[in-house]
Structure formats: C-alpha cells, structure tokens
PDB file of N, CA and C in Angstrom:
ATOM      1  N   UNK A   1     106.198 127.715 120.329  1.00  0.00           N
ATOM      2  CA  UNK A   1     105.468 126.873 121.267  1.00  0.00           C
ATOM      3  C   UNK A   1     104.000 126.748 120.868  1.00  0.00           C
ATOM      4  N   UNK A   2     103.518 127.771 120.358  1.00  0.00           N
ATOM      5  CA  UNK A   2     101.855 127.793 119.988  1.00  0.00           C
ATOM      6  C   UNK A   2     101.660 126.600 118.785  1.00  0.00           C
ATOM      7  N   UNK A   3     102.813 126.868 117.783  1.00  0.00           N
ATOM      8  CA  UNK A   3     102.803 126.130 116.826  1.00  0.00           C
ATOM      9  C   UNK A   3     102.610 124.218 117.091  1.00  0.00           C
ATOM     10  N   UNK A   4     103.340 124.018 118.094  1.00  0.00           N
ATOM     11  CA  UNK A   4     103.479 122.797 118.661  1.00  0.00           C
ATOM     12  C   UNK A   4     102.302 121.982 119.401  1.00  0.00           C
ATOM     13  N   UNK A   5     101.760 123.294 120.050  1.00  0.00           N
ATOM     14  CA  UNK A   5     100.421 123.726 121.097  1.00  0.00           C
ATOM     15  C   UNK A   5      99.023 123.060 119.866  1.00  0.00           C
ATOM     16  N   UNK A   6      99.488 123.644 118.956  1.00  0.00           N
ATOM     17  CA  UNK A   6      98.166 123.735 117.731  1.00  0.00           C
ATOM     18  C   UNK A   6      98.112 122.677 116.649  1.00  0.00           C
ATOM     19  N   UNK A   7      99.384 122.078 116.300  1.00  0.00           N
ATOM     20  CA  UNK A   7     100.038 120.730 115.837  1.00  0.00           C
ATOM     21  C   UNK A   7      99.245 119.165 116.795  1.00  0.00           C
ATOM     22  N   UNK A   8      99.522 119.641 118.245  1.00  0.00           N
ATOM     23  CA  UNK A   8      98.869 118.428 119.219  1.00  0.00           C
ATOM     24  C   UNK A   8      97.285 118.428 118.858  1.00  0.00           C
ATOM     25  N   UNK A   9      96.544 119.835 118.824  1.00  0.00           N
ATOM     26  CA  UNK A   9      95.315 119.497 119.210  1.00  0.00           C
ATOM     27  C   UNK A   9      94.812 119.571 118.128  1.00  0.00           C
ATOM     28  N   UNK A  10      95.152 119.714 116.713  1.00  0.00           N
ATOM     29  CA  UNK A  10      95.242 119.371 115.601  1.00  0.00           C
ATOM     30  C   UNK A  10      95.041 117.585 115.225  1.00  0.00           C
ATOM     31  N   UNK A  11      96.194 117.329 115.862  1.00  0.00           N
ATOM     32  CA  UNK A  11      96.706 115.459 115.386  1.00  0.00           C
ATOM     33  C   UNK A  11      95.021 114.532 116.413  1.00  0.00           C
ATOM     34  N   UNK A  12      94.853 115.179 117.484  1.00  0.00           N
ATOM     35  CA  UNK A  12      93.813 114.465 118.528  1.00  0.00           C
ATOM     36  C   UNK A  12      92.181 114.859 117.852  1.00  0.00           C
ATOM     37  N   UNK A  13      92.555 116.212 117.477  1.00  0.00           N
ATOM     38  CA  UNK A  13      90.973 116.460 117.053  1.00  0.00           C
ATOM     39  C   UNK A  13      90.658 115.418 115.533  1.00  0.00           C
ATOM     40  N   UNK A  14      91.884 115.327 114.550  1.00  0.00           N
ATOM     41  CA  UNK A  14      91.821 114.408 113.795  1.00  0.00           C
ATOM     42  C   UNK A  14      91.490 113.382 114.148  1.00  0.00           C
ATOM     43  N   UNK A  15      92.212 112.656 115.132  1.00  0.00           N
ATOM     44  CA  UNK A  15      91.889 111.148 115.146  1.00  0.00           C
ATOM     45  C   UNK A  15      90.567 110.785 115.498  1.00  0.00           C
ATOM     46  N   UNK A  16      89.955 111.801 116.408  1.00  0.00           N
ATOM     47  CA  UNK A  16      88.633 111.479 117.169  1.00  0.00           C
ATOM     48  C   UNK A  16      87.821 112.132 116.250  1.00  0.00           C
ATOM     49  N   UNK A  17      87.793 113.071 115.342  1.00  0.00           N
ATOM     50  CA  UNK A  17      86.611 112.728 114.246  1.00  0.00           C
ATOM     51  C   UNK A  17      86.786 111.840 113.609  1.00  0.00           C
ATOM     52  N   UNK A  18      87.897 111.331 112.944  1.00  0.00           N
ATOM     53  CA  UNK A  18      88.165 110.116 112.031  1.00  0.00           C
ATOM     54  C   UNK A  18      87.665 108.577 112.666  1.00  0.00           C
ATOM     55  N   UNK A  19      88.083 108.624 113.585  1.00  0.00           N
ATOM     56  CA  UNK A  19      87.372 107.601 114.387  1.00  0.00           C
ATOM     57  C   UNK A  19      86.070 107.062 114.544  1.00  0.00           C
ATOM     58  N   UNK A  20      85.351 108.603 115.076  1.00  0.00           N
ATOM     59  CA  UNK A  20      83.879 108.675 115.392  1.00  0.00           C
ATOM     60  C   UNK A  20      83.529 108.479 114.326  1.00  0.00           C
ATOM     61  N   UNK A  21      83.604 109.038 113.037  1.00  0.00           N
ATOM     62  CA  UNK A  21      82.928 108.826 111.764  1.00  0.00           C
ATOM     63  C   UNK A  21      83.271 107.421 111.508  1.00  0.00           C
ATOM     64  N   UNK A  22      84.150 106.650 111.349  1.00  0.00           N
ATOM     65  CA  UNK A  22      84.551 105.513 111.000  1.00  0.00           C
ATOM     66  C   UNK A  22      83.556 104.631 111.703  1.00  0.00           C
ATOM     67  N   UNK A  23      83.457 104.685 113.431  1.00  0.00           N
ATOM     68  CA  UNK A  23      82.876 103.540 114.232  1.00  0.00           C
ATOM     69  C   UNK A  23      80.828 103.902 113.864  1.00  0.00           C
ATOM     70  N   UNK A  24      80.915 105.223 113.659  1.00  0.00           N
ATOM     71  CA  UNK A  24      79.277 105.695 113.706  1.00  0.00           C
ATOM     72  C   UNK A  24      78.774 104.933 112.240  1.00  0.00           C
ATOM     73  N   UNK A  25      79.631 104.980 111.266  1.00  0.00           N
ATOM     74  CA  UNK A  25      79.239 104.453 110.141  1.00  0.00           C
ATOM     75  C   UNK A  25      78.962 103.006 109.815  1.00  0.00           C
ATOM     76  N   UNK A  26      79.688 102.266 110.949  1.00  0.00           N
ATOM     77  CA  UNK A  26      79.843 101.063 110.849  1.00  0.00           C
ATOM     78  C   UNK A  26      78.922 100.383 111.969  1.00  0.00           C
ATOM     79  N   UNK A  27      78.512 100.980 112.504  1.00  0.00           N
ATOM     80  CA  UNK A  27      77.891 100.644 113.299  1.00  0.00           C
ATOM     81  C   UNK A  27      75.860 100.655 113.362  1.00  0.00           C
ATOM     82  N   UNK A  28      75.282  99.752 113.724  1.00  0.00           N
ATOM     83  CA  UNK A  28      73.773  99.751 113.549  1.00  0.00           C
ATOM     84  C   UNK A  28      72.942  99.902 114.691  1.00  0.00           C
ATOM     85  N   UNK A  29      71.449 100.314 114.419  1.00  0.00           N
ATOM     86  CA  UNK A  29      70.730 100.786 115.368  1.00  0.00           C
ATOM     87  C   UNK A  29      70.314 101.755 115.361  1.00  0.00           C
ATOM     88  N   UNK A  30      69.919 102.368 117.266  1.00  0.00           N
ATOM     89  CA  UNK A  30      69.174 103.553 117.587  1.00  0.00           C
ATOM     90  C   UNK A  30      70.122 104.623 117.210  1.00  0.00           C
ATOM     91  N   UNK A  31      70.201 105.746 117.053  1.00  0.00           N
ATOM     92  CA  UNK A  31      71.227 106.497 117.359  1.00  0.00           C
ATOM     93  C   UNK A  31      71.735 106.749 119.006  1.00  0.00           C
ATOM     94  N   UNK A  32      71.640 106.022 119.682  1.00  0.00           N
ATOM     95  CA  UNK A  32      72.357 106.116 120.736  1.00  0.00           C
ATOM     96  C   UNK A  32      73.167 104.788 120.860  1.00  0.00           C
ATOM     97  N   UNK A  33      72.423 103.505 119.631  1.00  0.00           N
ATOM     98  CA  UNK A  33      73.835 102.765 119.850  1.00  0.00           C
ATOM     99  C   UNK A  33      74.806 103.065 119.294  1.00  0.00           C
ATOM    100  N   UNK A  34      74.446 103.464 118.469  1.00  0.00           N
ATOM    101  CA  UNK A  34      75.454 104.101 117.442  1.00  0.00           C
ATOM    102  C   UNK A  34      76.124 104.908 117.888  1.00  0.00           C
ATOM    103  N   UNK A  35      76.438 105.654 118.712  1.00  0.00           N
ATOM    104  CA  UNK A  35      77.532 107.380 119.143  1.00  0.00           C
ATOM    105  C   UNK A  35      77.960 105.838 120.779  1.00  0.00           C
ATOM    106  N   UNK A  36      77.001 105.371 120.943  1.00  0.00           N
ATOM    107  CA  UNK A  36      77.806 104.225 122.344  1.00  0.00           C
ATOM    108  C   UNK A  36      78.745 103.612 120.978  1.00  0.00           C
ATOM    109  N   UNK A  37      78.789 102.888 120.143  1.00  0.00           N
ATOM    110  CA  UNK A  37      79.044 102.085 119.311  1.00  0.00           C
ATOM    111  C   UNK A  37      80.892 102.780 119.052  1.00  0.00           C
ATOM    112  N   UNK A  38      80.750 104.332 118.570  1.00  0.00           N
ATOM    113  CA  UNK A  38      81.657 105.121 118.653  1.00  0.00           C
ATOM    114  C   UNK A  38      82.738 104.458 119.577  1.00  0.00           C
ATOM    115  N   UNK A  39      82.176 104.692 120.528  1.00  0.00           N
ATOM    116  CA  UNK A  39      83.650 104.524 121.595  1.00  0.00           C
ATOM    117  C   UNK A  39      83.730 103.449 122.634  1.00  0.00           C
ATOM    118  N   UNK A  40      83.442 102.368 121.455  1.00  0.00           N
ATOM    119  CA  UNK A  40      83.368 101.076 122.499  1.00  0.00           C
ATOM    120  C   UNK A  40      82.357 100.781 123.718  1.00  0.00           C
ATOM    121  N   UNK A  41      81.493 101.200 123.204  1.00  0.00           N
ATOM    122  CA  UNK A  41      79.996 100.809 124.147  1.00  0.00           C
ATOM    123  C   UNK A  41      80.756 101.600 125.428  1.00  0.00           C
ATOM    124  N   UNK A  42      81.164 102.592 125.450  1.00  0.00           N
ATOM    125  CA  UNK A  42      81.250 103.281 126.860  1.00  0.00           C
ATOM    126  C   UNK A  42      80.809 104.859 126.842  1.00  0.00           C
ATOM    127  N   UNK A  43      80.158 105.278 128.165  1.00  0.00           N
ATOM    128  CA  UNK A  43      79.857 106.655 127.642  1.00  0.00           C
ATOM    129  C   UNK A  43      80.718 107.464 128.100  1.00  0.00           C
ATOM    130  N   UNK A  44      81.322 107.028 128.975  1.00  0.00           N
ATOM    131  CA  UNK A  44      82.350 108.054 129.304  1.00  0.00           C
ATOM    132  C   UNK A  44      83.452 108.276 128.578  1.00  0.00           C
ATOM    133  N   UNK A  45      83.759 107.248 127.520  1.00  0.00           N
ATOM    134  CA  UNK A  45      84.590 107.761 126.299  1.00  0.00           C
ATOM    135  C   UNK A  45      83.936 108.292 125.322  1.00  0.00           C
ATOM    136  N   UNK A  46      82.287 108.292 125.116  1.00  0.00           N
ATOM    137  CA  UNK A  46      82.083 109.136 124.108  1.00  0.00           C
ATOM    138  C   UNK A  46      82.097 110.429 124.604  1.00  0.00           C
ATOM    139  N   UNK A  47      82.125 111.051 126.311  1.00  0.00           N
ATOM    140  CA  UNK A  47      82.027 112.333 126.651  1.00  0.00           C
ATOM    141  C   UNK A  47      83.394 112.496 126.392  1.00  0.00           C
ATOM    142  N   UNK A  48      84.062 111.801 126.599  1.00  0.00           N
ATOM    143  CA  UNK A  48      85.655 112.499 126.893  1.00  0.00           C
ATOM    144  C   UNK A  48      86.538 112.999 124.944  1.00  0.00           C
ATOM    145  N   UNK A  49      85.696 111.886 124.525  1.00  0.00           N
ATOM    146  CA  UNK A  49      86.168 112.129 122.939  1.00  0.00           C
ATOM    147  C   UNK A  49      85.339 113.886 122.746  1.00  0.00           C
ATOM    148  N   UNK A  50      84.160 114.203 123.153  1.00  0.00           N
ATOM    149  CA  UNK A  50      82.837 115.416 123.064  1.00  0.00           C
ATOM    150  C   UNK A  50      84.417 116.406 123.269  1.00  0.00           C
ATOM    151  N   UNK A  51      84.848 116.012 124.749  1.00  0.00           N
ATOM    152  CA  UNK A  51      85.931 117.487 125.015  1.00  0.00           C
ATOM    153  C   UNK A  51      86.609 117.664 124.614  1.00  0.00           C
ATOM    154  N   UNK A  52      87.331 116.380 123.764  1.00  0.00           N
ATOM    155  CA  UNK A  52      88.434 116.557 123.046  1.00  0.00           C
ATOM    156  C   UNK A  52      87.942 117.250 121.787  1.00  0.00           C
ATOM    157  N   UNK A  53      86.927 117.143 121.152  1.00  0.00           N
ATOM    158  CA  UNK A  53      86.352 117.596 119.659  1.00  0.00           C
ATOM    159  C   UNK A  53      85.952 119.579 120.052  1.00  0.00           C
ATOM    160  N   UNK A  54      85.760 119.280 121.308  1.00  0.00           N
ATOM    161  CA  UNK A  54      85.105 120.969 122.046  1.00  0.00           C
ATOM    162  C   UNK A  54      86.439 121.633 121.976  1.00  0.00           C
ATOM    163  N   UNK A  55      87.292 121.301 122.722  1.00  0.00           N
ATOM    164  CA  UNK A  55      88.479 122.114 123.088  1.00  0.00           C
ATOM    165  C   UNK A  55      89.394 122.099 121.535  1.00  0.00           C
ATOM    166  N   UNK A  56      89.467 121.567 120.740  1.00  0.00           N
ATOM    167  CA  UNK A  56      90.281 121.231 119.463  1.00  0.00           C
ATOM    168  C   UNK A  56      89.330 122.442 119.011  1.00  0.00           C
ATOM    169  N   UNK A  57      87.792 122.601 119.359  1.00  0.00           N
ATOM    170  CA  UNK A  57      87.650 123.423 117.453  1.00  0.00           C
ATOM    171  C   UNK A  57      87.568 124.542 118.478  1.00  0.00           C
ATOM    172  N   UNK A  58      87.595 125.053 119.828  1.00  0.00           N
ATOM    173  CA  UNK A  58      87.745 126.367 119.961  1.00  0.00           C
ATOM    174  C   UNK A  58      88.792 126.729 119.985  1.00  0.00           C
ATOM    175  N   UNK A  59      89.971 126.144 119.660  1.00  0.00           N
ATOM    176  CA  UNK A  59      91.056 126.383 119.263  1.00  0.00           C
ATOM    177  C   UNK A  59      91.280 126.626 117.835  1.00  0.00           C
ATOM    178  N   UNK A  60      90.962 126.181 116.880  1.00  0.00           N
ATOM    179  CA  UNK A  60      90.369 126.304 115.517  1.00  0.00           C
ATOM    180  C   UNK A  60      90.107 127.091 115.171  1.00  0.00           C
ATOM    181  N   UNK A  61      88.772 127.738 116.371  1.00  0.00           N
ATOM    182  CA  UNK A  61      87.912 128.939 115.867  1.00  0.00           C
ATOM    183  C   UNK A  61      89.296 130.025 116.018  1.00  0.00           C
ATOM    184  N   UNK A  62      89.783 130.228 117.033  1.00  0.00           N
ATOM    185  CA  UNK A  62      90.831 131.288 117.575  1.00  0.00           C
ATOM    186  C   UNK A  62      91.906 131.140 115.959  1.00  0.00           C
ATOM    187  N   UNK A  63      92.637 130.249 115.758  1.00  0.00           N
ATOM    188  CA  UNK A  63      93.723 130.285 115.242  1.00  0.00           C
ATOM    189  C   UNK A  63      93.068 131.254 113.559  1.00  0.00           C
ATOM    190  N   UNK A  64      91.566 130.818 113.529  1.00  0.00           N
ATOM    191  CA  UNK A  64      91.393 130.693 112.229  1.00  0.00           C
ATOM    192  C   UNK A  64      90.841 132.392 112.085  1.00  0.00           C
ATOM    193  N   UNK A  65      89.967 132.553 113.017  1.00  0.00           N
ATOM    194  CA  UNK A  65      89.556 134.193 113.511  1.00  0.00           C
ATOM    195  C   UNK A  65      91.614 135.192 112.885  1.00  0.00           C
ATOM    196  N   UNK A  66      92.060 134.324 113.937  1.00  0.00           N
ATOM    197  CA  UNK A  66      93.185 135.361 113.574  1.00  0.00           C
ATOM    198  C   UNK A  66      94.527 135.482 111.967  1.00  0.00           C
ATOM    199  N   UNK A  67      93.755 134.027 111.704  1.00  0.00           N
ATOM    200  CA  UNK A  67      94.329 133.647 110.114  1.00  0.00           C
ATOM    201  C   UNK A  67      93.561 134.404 109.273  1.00  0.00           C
ATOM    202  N   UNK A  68      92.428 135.265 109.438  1.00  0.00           N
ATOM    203  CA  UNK A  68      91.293 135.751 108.288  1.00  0.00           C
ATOM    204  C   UNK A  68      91.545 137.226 108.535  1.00  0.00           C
ATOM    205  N   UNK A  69      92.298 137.307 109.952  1.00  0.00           N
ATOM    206  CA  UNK A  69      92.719 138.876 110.723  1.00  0.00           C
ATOM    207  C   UNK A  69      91.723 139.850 111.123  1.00  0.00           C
ATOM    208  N   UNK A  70      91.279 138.815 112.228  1.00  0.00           N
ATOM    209  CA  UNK A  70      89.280 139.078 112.169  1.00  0.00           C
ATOM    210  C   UNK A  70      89.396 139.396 114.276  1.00  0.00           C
ATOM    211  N   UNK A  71      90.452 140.551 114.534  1.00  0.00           N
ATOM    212  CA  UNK A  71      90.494 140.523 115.944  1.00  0.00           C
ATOM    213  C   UNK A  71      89.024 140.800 116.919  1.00  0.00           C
ATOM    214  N   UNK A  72      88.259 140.958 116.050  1.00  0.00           N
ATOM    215  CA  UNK A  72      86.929 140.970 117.300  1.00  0.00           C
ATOM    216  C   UNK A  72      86.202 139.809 117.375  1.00  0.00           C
ATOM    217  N   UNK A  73      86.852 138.758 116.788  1.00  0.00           N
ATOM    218  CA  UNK A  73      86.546 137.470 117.345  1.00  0.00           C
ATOM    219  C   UNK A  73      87.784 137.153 118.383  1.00  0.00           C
ATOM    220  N   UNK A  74      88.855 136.699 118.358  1.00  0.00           N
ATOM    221  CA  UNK A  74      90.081 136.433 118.696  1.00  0.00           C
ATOM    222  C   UNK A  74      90.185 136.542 119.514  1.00  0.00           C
ATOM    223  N   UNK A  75      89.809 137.932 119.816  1.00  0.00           N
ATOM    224  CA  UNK A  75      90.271 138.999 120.959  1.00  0.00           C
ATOM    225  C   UNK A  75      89.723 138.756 122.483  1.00  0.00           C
ATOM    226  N   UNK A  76      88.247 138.558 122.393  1.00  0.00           N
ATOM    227  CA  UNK A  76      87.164 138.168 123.585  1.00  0.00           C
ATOM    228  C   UNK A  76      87.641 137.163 123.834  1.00  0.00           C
ATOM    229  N   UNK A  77      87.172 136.014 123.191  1.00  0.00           N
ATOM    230  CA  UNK A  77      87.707 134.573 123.450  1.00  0.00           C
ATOM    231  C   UNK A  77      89.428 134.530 124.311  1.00  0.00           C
ATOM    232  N   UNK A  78      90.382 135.003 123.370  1.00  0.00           N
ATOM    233  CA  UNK A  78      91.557 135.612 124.569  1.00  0.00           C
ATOM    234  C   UNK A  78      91.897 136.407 125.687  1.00  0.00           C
ATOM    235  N   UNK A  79      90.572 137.190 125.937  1.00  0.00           N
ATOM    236  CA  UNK A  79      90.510 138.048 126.945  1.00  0.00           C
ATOM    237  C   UNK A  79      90.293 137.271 128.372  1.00  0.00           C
ATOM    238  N   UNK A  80      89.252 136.482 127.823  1.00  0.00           N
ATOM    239  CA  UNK A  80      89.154 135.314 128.918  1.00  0.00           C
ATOM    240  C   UNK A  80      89.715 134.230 129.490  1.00  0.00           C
ATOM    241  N   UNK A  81      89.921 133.873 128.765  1.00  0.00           N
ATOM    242  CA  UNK A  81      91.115 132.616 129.118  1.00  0.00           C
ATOM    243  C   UNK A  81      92.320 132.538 127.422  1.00  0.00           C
ATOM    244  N   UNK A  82      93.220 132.317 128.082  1.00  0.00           N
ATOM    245  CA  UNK A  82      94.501 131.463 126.886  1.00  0.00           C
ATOM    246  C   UNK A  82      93.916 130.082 126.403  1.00  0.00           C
ATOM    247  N   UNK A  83      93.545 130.189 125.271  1.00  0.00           N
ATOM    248  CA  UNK A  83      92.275 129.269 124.849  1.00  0.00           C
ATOM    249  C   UNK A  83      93.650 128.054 124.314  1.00  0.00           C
ATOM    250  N   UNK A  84      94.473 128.292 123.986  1.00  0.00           N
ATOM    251  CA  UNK A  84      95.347 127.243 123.496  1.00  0.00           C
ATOM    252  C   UNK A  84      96.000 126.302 124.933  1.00  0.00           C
ATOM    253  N   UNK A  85      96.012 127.207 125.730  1.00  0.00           N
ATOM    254  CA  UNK A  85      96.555 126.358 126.613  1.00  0.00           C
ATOM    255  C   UNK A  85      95.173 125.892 127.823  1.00  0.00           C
ATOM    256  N   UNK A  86      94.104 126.075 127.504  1.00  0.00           N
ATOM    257  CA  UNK A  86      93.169 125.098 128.579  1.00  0.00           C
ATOM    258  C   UNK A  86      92.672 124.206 127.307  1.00  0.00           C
ATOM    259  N   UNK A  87      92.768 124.842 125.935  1.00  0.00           N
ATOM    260  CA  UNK A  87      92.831 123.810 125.375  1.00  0.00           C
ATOM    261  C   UNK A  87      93.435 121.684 125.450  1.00  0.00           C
ATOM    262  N   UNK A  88      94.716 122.809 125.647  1.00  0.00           N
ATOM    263  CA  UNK A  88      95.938 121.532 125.842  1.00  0.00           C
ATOM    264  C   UNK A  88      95.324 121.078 127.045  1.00  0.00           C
ATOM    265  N   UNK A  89      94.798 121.312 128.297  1.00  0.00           N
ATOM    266  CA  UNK A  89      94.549 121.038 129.679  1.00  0.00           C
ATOM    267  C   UNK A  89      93.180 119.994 129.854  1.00  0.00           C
ATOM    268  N   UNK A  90      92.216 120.943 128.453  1.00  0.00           N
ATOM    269  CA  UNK A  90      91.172 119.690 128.456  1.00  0.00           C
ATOM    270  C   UNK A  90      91.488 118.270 128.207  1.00  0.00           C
ATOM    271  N   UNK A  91      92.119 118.324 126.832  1.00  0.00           N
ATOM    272  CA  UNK A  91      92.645 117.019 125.843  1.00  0.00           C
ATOM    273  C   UNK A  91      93.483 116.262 127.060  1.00  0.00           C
ATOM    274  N   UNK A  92      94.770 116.877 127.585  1.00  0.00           N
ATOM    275  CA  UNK A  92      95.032 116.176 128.420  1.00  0.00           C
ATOM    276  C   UNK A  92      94.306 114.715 129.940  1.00  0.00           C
ATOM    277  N   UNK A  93      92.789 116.017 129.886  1.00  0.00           N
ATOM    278  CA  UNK A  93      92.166 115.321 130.918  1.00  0.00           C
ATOM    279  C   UNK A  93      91.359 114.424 130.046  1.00  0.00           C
ATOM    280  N   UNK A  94      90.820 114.886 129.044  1.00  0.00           N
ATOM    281  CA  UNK A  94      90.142 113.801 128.787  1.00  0.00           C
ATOM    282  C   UNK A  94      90.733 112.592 127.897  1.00  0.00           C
ATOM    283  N   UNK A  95      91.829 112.752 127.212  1.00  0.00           N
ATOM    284  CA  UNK A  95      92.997 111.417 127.003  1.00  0.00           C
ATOM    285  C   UNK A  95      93.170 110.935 128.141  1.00  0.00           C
ATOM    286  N   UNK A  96      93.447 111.103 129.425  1.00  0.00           N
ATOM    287  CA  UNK A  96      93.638 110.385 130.728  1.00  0.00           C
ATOM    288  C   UNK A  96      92.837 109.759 130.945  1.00  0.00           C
ATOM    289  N   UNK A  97      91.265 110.037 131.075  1.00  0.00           N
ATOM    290  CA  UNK A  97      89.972 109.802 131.532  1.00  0.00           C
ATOM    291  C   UNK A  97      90.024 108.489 130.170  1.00  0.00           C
ATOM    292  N   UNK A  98      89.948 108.633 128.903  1.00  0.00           N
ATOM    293  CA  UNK A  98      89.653 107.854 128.283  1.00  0.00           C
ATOM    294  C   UNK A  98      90.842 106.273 128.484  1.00  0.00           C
ATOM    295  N   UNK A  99      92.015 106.962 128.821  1.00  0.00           N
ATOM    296  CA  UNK A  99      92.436 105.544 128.615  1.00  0.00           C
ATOM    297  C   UNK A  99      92.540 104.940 129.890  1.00  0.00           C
ATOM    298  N   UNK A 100      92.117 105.387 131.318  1.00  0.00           N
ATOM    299  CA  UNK A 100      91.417 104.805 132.486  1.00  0.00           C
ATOM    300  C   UNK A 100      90.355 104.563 131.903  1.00  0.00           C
ATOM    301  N   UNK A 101      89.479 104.846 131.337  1.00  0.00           N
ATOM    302  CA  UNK A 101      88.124 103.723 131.587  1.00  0.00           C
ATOM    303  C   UNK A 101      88.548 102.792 130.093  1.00  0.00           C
ATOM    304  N   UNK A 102      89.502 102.844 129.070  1.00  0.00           N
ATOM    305  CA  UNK A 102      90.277 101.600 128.394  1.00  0.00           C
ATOM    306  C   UNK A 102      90.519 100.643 129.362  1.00  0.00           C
ATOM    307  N   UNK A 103      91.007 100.465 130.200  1.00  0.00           N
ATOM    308  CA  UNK A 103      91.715 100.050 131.031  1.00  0.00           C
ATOM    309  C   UNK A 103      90.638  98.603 131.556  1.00  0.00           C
ATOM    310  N   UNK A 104      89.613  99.376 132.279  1.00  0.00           N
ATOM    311  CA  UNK A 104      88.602  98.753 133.205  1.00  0.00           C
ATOM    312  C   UNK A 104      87.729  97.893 131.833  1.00  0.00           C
ATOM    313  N   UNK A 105      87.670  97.763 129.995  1.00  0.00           N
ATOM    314  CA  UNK A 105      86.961  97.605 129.203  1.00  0.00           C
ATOM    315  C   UNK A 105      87.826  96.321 128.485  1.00  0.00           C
ATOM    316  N   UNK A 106      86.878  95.468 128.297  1.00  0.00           N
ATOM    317  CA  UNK A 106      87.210  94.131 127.852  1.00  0.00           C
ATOM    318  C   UNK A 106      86.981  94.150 126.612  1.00  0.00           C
ATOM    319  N   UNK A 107      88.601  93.762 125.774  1.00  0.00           N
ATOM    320  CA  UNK A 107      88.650  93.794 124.556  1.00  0.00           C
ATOM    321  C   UNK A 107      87.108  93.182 123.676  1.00  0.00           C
TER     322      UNK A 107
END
C-alpha cells in the first residue's frame, strides 16, 4: 500500500514541477506574473500546486531518510504524524481545490 501511496505522490509532484517550470519559463514579466502565469493567472492554483510540491517532498524526505537508513531523520517526522498518508490527504485537497477554481476559469 505505501508503495502505491508513494507512486501517487510521486506521478502529482512530477507533473506540478514539470508544469511550473514549463509555464514559469514561458512566461514574461515581474516575477509575480510569472509564478500567476504558472497556473493560469490564478492564485489559488498556484497555492494549491505550493501543497501539492510541500506534501510530495516531505514525503521524499521520509522515503529517502529511510532509503540512506538514516532513522533519526525518519523517525521524528513519523512520530508525529503518518507523513505518507496526510501526505495523500493534502494532494487530495488541493487537486480538489484546484480543479474547483478550473472550473469557475475561462479557457
């Protein structure tokens, strides 16, 4: 299940750096049109893409802490919360959030 868990927020954290880099590059101006430019002149999809990129790499950090077999990182971070699964809980909210305010945004 973790594997599957880490596969999802893997495939989302990809797309939304690939993305962001793609639209930031292509895009001109202040640097604030530019990161608006990102996600379709909206800011509430550039926050919601922020949680998706937040919750993906502290999941990252965990998987990778325990791929190097480095438990006094791992360990805290798991002590506190099951980082894979509020992981999954952020992405969820903020994929929702993003494709409601898709919704209300004129091609």
């Amino acid at each position: 299940m973790h594997a599957i868990i880490d596969l999802i927020l893997f495939a989302a954290l990809v797309y939304v750096v690939v993305d962001f880099v793609r639209a930031y590059r292509a895009a001109s101006g202040t640097l604030w049109q530019r990161l608006l430019a990102t996600s379709r002149h909206s800011a509430t999809i550039l926050w919601q893409r922020f949680t998706i990129a937040l919750a993906g790499l502290a999941d990252a950090l965990v998987w990778l802490a325990e791929l190097l077999n480095a438990p006094g990182v791992a360990e805290p971070i798991k002590s506190v919360l099951e980082p894979q699964y509020v992981a999954v809980f952020v992405v969820a909210v903020a994929i929702v959030g993003e494709l409601a305010r898709r919704r209300t945004l004129k091609s």
